[in-house]
Protein backbone atom coordinates (compact mmCIF):
# COMPACT_ATOMS: atom_id res chain seq x y z
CA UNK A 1 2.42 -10.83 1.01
CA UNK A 2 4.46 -8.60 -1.44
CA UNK A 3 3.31 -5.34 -0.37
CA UNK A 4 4.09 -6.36 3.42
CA UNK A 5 7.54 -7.30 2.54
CA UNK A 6 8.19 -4.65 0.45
CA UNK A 7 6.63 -1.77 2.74
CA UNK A 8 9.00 -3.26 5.02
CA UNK A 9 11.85 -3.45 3.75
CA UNK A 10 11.56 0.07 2.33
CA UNK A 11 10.73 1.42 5.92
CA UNK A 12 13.73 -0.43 7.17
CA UNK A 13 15.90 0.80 4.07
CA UNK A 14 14.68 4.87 4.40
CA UNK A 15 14.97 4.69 8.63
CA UNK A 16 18.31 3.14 8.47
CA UNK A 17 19.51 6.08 5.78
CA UNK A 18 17.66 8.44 8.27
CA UNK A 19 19.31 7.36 11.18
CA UNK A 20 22.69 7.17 9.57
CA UNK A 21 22.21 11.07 8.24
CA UNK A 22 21.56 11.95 12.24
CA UNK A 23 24.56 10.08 13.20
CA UNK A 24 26.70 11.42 10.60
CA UNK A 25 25.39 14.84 10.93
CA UNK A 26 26.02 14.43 14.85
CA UNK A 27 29.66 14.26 14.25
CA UNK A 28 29.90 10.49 14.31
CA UNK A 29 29.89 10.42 18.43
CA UNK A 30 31.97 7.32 19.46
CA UNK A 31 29.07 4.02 19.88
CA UNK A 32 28.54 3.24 23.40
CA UNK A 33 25.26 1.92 25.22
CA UNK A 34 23.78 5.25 25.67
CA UNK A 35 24.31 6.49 21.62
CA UNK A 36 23.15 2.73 20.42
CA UNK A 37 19.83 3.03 22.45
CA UNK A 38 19.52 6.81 20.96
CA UNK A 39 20.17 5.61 17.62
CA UNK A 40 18.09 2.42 18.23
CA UNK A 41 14.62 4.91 19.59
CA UNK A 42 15.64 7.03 16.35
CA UNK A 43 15.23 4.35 13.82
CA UNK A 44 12.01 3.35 15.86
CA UNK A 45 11.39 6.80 15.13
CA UNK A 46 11.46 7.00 11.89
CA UNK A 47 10.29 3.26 11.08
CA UNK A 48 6.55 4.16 11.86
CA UNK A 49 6.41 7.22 9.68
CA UNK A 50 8.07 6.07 7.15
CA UNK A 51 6.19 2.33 6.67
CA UNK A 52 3.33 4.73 6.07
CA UNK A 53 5.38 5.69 3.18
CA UNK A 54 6.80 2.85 2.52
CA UNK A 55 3.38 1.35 1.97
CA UNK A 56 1.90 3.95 -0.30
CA UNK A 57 5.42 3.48 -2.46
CA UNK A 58 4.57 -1.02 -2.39
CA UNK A 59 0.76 -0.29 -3.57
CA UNK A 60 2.12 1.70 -6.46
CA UNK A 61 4.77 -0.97 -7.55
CA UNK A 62 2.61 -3.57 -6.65
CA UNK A 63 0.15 -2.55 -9.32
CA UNK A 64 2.28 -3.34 -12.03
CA UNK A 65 3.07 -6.81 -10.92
CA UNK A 66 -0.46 -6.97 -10.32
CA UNK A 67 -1.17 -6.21 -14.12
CA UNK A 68 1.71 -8.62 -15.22
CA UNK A 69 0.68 -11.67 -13.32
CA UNK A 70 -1.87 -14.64 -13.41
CA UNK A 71 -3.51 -14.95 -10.70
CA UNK A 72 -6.04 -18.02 -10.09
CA UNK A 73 -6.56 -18.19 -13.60
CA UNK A 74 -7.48 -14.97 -14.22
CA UNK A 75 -5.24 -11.65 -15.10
CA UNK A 76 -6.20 -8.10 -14.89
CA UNK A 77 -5.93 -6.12 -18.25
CA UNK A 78 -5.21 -2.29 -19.15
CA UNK A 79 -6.86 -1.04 -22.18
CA UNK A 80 -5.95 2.16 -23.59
CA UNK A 81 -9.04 4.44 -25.19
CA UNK A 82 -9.20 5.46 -28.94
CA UNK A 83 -7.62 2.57 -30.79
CA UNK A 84 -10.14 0.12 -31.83
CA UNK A 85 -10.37 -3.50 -31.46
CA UNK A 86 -12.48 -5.56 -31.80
CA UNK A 87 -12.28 -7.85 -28.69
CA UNK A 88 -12.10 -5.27 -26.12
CA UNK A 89 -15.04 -3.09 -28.17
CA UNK A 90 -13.05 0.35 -28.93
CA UNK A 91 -10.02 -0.28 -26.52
CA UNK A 92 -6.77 -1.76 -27.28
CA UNK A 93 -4.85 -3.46 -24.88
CA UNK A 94 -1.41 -2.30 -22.98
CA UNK A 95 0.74 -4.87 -23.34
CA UNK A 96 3.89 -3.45 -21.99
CA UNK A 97 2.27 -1.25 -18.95
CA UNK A 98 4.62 1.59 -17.42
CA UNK A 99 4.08 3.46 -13.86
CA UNK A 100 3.34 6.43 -16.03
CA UNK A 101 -0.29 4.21 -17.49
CA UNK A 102 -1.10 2.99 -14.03
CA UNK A 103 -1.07 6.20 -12.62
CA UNK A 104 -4.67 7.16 -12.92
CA UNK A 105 -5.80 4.22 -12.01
CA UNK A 106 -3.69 3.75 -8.79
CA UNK A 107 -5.66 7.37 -8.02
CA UNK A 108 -8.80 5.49 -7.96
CA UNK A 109 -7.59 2.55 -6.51
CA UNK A 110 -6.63 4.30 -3.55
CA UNK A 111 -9.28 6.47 -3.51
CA UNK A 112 -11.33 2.96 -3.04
CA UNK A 113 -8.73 1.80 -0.69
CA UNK A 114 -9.57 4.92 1.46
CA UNK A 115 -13.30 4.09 0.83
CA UNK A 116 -13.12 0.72 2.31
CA UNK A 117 -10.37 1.21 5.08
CA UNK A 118 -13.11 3.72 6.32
CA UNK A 119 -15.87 1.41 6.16
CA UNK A 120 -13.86 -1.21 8.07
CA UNK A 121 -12.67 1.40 10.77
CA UNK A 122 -16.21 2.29 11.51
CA UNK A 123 -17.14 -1.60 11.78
CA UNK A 124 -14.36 -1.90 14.16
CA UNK A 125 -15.33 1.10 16.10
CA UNK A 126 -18.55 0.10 16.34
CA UNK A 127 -17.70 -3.09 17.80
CA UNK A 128 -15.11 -2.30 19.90
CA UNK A 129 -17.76 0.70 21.20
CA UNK A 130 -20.33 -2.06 21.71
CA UNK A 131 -18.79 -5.19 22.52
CA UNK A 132 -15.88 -3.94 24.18
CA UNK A 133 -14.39 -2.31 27.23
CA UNK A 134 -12.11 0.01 24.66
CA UNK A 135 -13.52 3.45 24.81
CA UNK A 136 -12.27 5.31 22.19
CA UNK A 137 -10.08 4.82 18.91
CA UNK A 138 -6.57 5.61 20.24
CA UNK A 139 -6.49 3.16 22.70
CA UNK A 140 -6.18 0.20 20.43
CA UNK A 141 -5.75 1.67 17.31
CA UNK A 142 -1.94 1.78 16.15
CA UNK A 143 -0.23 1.22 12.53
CA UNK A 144 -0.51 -2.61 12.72
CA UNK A 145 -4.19 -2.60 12.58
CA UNK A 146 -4.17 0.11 9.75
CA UNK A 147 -1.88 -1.99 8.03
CA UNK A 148 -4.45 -5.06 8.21
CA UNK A 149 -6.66 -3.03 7.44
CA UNK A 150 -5.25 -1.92 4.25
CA UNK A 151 -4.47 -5.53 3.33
CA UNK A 152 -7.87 -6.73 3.96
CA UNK A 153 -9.21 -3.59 2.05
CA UNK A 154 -6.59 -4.68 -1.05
CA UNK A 155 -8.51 -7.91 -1.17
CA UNK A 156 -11.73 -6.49 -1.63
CA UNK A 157 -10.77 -3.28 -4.49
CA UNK A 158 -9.98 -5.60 -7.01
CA UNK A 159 -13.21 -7.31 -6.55
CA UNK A 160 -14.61 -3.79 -7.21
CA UNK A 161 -11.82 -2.20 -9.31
CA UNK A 162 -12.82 -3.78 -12.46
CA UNK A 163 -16.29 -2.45 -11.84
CA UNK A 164 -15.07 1.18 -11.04
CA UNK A 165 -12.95 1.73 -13.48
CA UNK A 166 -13.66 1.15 -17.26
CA UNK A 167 -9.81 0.96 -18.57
CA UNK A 168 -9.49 -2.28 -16.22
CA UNK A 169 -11.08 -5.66 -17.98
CA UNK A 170 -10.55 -9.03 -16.09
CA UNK A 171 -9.84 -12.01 -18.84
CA UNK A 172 -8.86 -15.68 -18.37
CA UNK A 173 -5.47 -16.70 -18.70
């Protein structure tokens, strides 16, 4: 639910800035009906290019919360290498994670992310081929469905992240 809202609002934040550069830039025409639908099919525009953006930009600041939080009793740990300790075996724990830690391991989250989102589009394809009158990709495929895709892919990588990736330990909180 965070990631949706905040890909949203930072698709809705970036089109409206767009959208006011092109009106600005456009000599600030006087608003009528005809300039309000323009600017209205702009920010449409620009809204589904840059959710895809503003997506990518909620995974990575997601991650962090993600890190931060308990979730169902459990929390997901970052261990740094070369520092012994003894709990963790030779890693010490991050206790104050930056973007700058998480970034190689956002690279392999979405590289999983990618993995899965693949797997589930050839499910889909397949059953839309098979079960379906839908004869290709394009004709039902559009950024809501790659968006719940993404979201039901998030739900499964952390299942598998902790397995992946050897800086990641899950512990009970």
């Amino acid at each position: 639910m965070r990631i949706s809202v905040w890909s949203l609002l930072l698709a809705c934040g970036f089109s409206f800035f767009i959208t006011l550069f092109l009106y600005i830039q456009q000599g600030m025409p006087t608003l009528n009906e005809e300039i309000r639908q323009a600017l209205l099919d702009l920010f449409l525009f620009w809204f589904s290019i840059t959710w895809n953006v503003g997506l990518l930009s909620a995974l990575f600041i997601s991650l962090k919360y993600i890190f931060n939080s308990c979730n169902g009793g459990y929390m997901m740990k970052l261990l740094a290498c070369g520092t012994p300790q003894s709990s963790y075996g030779s890693y010490e724990v991050i206790e104050n994670i930056g973007y700058g830690d998480l970034v190689k391991i956002w690279r392999k989250w979405f590289m999983l992310l990618i993995w899965l989102v693949g797997t589930e589009m050839i499910l889909a394809l397949s059953y839309s081929t098979l079960f379906t009158n839908y004869t290709g990709v394009f004709e039902w495929f559009d950024i809501c469905w790659l968006f719940g895709f993404v979201l039901v892919a998030g739900f499964f990588s952390f299942i598998l992240l902790g397995l992946r990736c050897k800086r990641i330990k899950v512990v009970k909180c």
